[in-house]
N, C-alpha and C. Protein backbone atom coordinates (compact mmCIF):
# COMPACT_ATOMS: atom_id res chain seq x y z
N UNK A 1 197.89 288.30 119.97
CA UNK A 1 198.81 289.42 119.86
C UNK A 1 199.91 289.09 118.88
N UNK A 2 199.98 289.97 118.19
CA UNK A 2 201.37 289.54 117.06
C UNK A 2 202.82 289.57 117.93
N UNK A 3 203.21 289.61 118.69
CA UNK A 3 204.77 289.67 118.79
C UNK A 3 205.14 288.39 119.96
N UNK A 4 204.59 287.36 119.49
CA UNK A 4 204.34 286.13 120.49
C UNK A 4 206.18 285.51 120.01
N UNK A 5 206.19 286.12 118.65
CA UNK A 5 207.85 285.47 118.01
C UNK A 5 208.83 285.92 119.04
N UNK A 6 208.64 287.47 119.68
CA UNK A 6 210.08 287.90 120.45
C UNK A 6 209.77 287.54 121.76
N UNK A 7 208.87 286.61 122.31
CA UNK A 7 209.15 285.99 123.34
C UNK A 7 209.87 284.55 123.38
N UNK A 8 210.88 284.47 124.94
CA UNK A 8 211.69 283.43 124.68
C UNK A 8 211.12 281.85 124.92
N UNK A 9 211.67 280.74 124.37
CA UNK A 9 211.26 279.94 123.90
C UNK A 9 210.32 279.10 124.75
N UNK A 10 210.45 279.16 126.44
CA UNK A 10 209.69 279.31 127.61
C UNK A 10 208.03 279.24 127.11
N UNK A 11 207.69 280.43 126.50
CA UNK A 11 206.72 281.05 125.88
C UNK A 11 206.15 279.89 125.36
N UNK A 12 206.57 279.04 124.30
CA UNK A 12 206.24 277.96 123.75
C UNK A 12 205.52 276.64 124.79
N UNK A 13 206.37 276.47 125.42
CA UNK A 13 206.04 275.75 126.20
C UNK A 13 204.87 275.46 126.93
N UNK A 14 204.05 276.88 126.63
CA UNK A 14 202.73 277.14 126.97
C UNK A 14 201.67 276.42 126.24
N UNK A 15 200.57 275.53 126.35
CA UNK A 15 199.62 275.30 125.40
C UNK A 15 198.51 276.02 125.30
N UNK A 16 198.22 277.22 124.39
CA UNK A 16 197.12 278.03 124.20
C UNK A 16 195.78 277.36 123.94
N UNK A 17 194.95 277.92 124.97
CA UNK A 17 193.45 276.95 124.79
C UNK A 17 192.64 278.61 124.52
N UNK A 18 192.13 278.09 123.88
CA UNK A 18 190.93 279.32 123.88
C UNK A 18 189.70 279.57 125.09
N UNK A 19 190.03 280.36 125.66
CA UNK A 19 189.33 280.52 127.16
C UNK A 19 188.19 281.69 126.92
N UNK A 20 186.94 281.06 127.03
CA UNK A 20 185.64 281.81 127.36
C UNK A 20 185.69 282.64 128.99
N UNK A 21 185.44 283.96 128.58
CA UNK A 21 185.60 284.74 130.32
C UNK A 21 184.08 285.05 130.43
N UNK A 22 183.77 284.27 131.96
CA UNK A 22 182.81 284.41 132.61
C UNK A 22 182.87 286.11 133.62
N UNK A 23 182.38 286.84 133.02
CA UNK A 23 182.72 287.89 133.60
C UNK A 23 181.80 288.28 134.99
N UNK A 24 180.99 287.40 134.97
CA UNK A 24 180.55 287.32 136.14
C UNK A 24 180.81 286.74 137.73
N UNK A 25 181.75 285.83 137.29
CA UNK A 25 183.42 285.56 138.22
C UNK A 25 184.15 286.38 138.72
N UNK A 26 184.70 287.40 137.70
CA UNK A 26 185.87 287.99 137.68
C UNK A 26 185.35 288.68 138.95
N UNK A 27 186.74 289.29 139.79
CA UNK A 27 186.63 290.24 140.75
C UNK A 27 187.09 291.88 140.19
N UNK A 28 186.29 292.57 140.87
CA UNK A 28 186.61 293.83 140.50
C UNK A 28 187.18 295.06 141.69
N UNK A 29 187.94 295.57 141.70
CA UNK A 29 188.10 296.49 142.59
C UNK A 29 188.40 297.93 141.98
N UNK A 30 187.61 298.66 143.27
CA UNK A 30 187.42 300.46 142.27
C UNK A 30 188.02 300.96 143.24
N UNK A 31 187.77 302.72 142.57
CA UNK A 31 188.59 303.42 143.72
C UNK A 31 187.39 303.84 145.31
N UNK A 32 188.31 303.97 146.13
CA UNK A 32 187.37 304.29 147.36
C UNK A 32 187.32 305.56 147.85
N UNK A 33 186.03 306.00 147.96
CA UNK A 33 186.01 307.62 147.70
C UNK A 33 186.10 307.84 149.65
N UNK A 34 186.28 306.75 150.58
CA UNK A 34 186.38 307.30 151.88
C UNK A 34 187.86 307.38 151.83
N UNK A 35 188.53 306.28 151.53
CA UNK A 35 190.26 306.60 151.15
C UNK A 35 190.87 307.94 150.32
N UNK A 36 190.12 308.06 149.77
CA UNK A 36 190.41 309.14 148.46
C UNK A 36 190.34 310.38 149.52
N UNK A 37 189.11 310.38 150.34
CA UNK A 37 188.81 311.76 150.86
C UNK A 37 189.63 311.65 152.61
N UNK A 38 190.38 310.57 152.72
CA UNK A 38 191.45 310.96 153.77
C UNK A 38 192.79 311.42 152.88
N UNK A 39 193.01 310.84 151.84
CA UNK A 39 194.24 311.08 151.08
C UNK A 39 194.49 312.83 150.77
N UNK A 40 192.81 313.20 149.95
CA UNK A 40 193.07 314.28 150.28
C UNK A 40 193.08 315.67 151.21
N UNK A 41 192.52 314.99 152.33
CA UNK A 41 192.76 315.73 154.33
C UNK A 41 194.25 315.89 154.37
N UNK A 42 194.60 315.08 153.92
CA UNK A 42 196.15 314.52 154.19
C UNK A 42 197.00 316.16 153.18
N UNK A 43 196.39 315.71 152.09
CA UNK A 43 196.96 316.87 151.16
C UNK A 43 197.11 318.16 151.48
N UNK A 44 195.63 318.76 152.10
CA UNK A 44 195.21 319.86 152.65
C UNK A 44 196.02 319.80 153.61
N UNK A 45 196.42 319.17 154.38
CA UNK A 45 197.21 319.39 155.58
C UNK A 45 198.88 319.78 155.29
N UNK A 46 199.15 318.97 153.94
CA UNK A 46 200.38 319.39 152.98
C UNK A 46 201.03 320.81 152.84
N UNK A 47 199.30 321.31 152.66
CA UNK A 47 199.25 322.70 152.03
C UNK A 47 199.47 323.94 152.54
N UNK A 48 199.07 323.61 154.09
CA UNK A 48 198.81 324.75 154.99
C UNK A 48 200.01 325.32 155.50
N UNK A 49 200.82 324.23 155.18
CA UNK A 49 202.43 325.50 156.10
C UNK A 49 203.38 326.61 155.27
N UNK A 50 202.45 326.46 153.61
CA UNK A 50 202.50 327.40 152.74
C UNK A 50 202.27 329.04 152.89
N UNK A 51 201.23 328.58 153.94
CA UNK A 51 200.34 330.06 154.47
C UNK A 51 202.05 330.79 155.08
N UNK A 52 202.32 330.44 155.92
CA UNK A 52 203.37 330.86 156.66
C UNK A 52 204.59 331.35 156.20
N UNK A 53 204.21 330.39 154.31
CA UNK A 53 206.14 331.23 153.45
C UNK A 53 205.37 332.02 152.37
N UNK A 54 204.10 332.54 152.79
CA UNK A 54 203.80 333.65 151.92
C UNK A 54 203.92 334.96 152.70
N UNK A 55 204.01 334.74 154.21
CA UNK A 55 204.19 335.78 154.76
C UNK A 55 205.56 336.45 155.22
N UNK A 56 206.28 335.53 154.35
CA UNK A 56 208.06 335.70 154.38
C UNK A 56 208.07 337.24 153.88
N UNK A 57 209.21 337.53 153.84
CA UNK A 57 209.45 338.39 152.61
C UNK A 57 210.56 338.00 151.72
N UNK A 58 211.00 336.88 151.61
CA UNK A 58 212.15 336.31 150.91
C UNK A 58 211.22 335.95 149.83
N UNK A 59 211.74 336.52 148.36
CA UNK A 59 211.36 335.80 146.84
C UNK A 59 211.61 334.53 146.59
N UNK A 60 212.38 333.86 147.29
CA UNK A 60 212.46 332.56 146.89
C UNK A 60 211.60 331.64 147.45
N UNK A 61 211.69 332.02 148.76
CA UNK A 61 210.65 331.49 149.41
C UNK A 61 209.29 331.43 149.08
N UNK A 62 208.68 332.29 148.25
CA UNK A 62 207.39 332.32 147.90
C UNK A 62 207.18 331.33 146.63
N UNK A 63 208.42 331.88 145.60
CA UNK A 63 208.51 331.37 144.46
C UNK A 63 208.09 329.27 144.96
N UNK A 64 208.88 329.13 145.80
CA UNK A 64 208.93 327.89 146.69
C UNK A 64 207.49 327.32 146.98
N UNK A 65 206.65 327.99 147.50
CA UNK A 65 205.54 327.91 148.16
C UNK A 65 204.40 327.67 147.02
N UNK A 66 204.62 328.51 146.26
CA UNK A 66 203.88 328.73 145.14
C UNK A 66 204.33 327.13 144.01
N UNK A 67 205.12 326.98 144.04
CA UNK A 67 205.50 325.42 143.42
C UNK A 67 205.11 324.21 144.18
N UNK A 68 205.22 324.37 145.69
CA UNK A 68 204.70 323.33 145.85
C UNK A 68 202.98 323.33 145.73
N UNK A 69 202.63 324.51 146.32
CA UNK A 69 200.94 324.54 146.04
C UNK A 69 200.37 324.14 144.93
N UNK A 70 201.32 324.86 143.61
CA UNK A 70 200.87 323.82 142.66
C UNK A 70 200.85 322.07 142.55
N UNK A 71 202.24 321.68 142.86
CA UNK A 71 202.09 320.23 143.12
C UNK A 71 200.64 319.77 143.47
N UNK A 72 200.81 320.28 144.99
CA UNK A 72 199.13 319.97 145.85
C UNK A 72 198.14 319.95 144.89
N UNK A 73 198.10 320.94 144.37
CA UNK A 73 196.72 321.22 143.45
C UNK A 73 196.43 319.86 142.27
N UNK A 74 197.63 319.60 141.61
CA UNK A 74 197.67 318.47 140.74
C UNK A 74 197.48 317.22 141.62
N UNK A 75 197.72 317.15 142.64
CA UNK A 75 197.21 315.70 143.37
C UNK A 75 196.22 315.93 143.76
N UNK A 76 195.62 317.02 144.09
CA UNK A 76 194.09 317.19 144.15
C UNK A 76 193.17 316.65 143.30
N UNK A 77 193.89 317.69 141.55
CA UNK A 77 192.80 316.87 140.82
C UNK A 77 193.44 315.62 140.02
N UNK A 78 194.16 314.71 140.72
CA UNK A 78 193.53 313.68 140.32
C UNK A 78 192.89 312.76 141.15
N UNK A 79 193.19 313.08 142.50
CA UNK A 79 192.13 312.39 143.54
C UNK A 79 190.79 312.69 143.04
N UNK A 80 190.38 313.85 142.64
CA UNK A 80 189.11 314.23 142.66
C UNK A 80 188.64 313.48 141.15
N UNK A 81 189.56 312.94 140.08
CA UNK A 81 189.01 312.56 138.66
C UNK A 81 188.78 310.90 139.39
N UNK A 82 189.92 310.11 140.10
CA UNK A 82 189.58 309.03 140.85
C UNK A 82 187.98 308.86 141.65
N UNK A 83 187.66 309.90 142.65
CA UNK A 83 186.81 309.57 143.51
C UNK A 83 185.25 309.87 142.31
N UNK A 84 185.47 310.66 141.23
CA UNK A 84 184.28 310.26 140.22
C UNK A 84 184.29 309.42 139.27
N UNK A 85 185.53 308.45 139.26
CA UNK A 85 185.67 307.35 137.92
C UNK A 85 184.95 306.00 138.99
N UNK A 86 183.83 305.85 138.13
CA UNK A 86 183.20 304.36 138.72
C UNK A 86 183.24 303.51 138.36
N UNK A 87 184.61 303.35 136.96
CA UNK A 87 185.17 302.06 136.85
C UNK A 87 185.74 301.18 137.46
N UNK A 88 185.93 300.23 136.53
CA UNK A 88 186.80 298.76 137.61
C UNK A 88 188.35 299.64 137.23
N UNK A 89 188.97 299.66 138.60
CA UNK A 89 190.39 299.85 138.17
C UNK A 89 191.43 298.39 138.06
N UNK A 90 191.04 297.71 138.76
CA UNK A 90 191.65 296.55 138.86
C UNK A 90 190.77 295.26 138.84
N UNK A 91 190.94 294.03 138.13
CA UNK A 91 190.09 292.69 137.96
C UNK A 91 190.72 291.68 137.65
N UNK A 92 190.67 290.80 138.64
CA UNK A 92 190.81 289.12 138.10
C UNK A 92 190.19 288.30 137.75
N UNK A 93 190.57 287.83 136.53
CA UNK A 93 189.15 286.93 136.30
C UNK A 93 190.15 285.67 135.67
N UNK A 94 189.48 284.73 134.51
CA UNK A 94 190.17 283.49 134.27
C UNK A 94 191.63 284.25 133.10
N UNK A 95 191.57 285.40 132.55
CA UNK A 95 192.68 285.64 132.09
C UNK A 95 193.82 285.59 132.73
N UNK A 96 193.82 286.56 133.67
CA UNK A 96 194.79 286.80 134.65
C UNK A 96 194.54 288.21 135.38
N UNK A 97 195.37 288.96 135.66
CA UNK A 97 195.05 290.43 136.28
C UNK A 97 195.35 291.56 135.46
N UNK A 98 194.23 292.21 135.62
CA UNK A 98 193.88 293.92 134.64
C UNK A 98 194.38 294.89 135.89
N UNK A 99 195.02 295.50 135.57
CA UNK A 99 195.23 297.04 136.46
C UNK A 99 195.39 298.06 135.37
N UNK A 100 194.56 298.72 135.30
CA UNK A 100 194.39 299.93 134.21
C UNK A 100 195.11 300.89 134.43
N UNK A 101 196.23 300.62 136.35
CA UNK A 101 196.90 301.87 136.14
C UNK A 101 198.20 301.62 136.11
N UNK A 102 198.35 300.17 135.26
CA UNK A 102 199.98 299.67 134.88
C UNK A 102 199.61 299.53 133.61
N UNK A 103 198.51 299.43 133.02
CA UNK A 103 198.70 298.42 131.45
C UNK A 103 197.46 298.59 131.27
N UNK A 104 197.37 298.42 129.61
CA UNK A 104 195.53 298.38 129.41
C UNK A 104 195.59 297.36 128.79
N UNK A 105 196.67 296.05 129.22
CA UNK A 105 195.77 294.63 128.87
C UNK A 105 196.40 293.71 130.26
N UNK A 106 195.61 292.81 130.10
CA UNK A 106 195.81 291.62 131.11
C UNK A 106 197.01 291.43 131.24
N UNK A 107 197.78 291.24 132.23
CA UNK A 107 198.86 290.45 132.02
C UNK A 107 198.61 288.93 132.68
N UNK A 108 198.71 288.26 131.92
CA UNK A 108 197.72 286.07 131.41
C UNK A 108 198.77 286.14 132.81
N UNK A 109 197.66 285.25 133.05
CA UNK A 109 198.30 283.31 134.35
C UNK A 109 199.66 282.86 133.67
N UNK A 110 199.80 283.19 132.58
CA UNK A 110 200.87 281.93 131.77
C UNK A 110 202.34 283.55 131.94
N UNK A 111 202.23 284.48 132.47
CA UNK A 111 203.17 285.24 132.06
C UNK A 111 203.92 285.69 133.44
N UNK A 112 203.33 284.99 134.63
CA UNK A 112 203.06 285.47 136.02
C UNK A 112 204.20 284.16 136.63
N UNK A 113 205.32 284.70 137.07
CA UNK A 113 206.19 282.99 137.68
C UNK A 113 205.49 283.16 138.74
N UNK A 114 205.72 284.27 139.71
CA UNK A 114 205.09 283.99 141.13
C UNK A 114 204.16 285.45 142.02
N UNK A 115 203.50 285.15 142.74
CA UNK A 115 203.34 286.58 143.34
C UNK A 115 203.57 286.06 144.78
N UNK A 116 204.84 287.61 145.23
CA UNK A 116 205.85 287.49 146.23
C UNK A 116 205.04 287.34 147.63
N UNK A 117 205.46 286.98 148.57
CA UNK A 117 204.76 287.04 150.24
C UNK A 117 204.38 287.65 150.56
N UNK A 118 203.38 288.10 150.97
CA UNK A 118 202.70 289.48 151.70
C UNK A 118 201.93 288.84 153.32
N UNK A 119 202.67 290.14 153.71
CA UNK A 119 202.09 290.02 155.34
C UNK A 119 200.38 290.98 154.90
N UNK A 120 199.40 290.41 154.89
CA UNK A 120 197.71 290.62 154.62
C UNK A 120 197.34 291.72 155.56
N UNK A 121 198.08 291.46 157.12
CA UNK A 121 197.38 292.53 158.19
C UNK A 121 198.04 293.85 157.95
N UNK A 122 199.43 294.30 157.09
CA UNK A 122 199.87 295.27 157.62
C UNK A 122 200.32 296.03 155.93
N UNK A 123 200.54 295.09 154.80
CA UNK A 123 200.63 295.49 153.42
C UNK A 123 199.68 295.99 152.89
N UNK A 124 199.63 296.85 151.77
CA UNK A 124 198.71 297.30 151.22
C UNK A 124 199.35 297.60 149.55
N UNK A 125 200.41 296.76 149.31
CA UNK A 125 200.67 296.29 147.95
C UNK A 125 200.93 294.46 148.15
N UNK A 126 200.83 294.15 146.62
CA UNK A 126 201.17 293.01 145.98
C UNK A 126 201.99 292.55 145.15
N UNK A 127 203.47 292.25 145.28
CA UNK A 127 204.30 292.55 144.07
C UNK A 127 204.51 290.93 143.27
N UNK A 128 204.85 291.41 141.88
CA UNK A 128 204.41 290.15 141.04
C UNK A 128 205.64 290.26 140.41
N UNK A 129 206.11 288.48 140.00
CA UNK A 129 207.41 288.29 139.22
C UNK A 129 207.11 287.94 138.07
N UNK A 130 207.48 288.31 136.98
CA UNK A 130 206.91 288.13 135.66
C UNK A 130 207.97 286.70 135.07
N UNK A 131 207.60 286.01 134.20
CA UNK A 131 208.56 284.81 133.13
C UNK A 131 209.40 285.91 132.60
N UNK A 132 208.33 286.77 132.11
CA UNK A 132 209.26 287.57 130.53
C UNK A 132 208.97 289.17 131.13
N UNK A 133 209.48 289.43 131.92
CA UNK A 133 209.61 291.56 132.56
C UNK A 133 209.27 292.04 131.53
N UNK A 134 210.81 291.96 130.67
CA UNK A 134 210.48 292.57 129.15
C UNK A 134 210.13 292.76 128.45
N UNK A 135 208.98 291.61 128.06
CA UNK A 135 208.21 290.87 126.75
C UNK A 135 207.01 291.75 127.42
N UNK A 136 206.53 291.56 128.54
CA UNK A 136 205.09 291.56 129.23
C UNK A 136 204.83 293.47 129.40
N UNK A 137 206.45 293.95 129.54
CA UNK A 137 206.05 295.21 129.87
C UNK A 137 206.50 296.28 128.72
N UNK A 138 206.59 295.43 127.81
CA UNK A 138 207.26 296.28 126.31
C UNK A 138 206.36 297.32 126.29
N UNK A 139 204.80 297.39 125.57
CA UNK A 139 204.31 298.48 125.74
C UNK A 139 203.36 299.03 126.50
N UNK A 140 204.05 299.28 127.73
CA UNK A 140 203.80 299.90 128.94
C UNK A 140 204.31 301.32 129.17
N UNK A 141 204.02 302.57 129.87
CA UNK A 141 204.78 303.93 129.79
C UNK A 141 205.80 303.52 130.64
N UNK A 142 207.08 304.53 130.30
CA UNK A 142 208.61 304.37 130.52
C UNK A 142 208.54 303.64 132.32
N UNK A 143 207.65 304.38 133.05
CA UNK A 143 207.77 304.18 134.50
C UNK A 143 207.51 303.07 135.09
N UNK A 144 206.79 302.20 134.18
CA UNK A 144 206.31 300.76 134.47
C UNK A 144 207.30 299.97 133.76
N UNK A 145 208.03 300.03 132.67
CA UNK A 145 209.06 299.32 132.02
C UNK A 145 210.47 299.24 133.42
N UNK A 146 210.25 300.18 133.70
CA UNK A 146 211.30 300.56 134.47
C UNK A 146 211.58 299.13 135.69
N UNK A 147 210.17 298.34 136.11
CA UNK A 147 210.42 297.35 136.61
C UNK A 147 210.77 295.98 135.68
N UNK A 148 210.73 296.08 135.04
CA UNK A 148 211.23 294.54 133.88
C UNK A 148 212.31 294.84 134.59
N UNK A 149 213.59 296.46 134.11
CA UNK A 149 214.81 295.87 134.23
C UNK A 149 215.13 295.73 135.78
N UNK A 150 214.12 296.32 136.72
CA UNK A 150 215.06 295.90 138.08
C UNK A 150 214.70 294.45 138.18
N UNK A 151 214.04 293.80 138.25
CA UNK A 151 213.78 292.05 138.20
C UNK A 151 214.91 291.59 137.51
N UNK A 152 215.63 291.74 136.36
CA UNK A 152 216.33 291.52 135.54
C UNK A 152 218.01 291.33 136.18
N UNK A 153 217.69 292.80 136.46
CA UNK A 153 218.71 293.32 137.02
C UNK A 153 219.32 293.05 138.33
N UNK A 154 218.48 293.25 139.46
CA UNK A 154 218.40 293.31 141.05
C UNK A 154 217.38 292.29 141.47
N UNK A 155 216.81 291.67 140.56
CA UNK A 155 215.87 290.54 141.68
C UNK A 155 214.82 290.70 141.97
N UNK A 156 214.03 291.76 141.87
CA UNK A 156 213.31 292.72 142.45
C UNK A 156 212.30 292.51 142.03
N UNK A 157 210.80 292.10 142.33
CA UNK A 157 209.86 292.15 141.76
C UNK A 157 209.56 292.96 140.39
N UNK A 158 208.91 292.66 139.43
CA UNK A 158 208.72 293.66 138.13
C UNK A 158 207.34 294.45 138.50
N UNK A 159 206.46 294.28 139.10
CA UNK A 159 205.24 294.67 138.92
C UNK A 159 204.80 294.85 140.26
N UNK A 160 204.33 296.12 141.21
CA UNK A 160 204.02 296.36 142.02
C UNK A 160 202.52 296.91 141.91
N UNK A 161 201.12 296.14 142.44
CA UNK A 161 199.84 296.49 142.58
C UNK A 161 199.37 297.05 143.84
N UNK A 162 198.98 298.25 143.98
CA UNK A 162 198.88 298.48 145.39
C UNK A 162 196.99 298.89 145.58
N UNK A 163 196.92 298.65 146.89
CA UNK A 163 195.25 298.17 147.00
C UNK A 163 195.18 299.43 147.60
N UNK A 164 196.24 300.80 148.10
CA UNK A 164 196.18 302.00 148.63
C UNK A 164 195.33 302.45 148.88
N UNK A 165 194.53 302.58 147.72
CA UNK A 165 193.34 303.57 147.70
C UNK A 165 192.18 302.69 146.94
N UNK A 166 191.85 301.55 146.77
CA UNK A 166 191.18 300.84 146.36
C UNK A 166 189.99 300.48 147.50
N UNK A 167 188.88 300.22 147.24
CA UNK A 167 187.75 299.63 148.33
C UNK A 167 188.34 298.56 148.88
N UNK A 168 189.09 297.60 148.34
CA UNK A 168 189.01 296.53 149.45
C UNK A 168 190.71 296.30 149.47
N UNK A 169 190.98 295.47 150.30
CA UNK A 169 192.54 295.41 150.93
C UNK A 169 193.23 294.17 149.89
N UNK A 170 194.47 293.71 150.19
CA UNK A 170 195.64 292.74 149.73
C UNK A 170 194.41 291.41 150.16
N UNK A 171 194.08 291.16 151.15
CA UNK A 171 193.52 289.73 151.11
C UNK A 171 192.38 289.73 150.54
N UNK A 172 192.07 290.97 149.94
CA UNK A 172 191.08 290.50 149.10
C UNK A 172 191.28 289.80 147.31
N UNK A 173 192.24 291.09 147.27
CA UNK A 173 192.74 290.40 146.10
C UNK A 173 193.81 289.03 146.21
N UNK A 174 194.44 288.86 147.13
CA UNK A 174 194.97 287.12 147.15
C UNK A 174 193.57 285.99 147.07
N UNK A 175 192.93 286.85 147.80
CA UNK A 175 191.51 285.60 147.74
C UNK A 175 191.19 285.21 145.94
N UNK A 176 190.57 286.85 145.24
CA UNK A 176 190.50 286.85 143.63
C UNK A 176 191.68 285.82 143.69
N UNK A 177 192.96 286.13 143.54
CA UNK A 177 193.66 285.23 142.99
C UNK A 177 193.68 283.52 142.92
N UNK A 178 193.34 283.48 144.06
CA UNK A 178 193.40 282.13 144.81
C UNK A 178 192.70 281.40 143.69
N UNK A 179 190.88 282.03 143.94
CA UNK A 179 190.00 281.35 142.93
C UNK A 179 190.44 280.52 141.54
N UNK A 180 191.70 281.36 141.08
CA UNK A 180 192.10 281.08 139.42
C UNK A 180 193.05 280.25 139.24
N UNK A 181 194.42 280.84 140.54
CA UNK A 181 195.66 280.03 140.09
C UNK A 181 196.49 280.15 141.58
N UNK A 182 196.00 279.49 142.79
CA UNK A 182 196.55 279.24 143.81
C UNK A 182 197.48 278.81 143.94
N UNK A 183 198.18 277.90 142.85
CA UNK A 183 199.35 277.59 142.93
C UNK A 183 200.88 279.28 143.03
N UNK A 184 200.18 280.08 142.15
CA UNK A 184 200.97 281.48 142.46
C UNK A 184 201.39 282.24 143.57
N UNK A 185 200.40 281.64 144.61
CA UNK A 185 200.66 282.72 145.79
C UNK A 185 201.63 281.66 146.27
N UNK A 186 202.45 282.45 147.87
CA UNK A 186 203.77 282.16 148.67
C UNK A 186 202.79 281.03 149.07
N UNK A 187 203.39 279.93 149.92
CA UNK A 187 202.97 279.03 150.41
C UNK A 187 202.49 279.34 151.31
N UNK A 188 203.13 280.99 152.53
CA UNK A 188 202.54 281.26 153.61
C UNK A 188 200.98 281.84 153.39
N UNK A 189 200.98 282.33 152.31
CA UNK A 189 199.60 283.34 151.81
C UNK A 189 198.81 282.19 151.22
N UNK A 190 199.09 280.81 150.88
CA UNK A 190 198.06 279.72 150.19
C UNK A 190 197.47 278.91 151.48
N UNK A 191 198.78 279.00 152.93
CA UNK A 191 198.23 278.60 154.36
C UNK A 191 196.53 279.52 154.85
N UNK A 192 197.36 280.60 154.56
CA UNK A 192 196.62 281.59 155.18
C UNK A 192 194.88 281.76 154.30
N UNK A 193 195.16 281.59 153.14
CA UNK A 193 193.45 281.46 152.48
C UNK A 193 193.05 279.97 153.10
N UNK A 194 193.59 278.91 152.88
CA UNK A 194 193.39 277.87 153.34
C UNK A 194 192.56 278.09 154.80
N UNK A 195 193.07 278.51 156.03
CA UNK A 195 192.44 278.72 157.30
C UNK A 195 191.39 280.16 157.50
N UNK A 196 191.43 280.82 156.06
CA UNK A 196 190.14 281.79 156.48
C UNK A 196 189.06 280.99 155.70
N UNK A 197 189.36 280.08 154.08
CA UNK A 197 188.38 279.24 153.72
C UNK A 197 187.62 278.35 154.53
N UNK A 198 188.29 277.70 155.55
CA UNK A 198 187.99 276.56 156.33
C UNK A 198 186.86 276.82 157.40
């Protein structure tokens, strides 16, 4: 990548090896069309108390009704473009981690300080601390930049991955992780692969 100069000197410190990806390693996770199709039960259920402010006679109220139905409708279709995309949305492999719905490149092992504690039985995100927020999330859309500066700023994790609507859960992807660079996860989450490995 050309802009390796406006990262800080940290960056250096790195020794670049040229890494062959066994892509037959890597882990992949897609979207899950039984999740997808409670998400949108859930929606439909959103929708229905609409019925009730069409039978208002207040204009605003409808005007109201009619805006949110649209909303609904737009989370409809993109549940519905999700539950037919049979791509990988998310993969770890020896680069580091792909999420196609933060970034359309890897963000490397070498750019990752830590990924934060997660309780496995009850989370269903993964949040990640970046070396460089800034550097890593430069060209990313505005809403994902938006975490460089709270890390920066507030402490706050930069990068939130959530397994929501994905086929498999958080310990699956700590496991992917584990495989590559175990040293990243919390010590409680490196216990915890440790005694489901064993």
């Amino acid at each position: 990548m050309g802009q390796a100069h406006r990262v800080p000197s940290a960056w250096h410190d790195v020794v670049e090896q040229p890494q062959t990806i066994n892509h037959a390693c890597a882990s992949s996770f897609l979207w899950s069309r039984a999740k997808i199709r409670i998400a949108g039960l859930m929606l439909l259920g959103a929708a229905t108390p609409t019925v009730l402010g069409f039978t208002s006679t207040s204009p605003f109220l409808h005007w109201l009704c009619l805006v949110w139905l649209l909303g609904v409708a737009l989370l409809m279709h993109g549940l519905s473009r999700r539950a037919f995309d049979g791509s990988a949305v998310l993969s770890v492999d020896e680069r580091g981690i792909l999420d196609r719905r933060l970034m359309a490149r890897h963000i490397e092992w070498r750019e990752i300080e830590a990924i934060c504690p997660v309780d496995t039985r009850r989370s269903h995100t993964v949040d990640i601390r970046l070396r460089w927020p800034k550097t890593t999330l430069k060209q990313t859309r505005w809403l994902v930049r938006i975490g460089a500066h709270c890390q920066t700023g507030y402490g706050v994790p930069a990068v939130t991955i959530s397994m929501l609507l994905l086929e498999s859960n958080v310990s699956e992807l700590l496991g992917a992780v584990a495989e590559y660079r175990p040293d990243l996860l919390h010590h409680t989450n490196r216990a915890e692969r440790l005694s489901i490995d064993a």
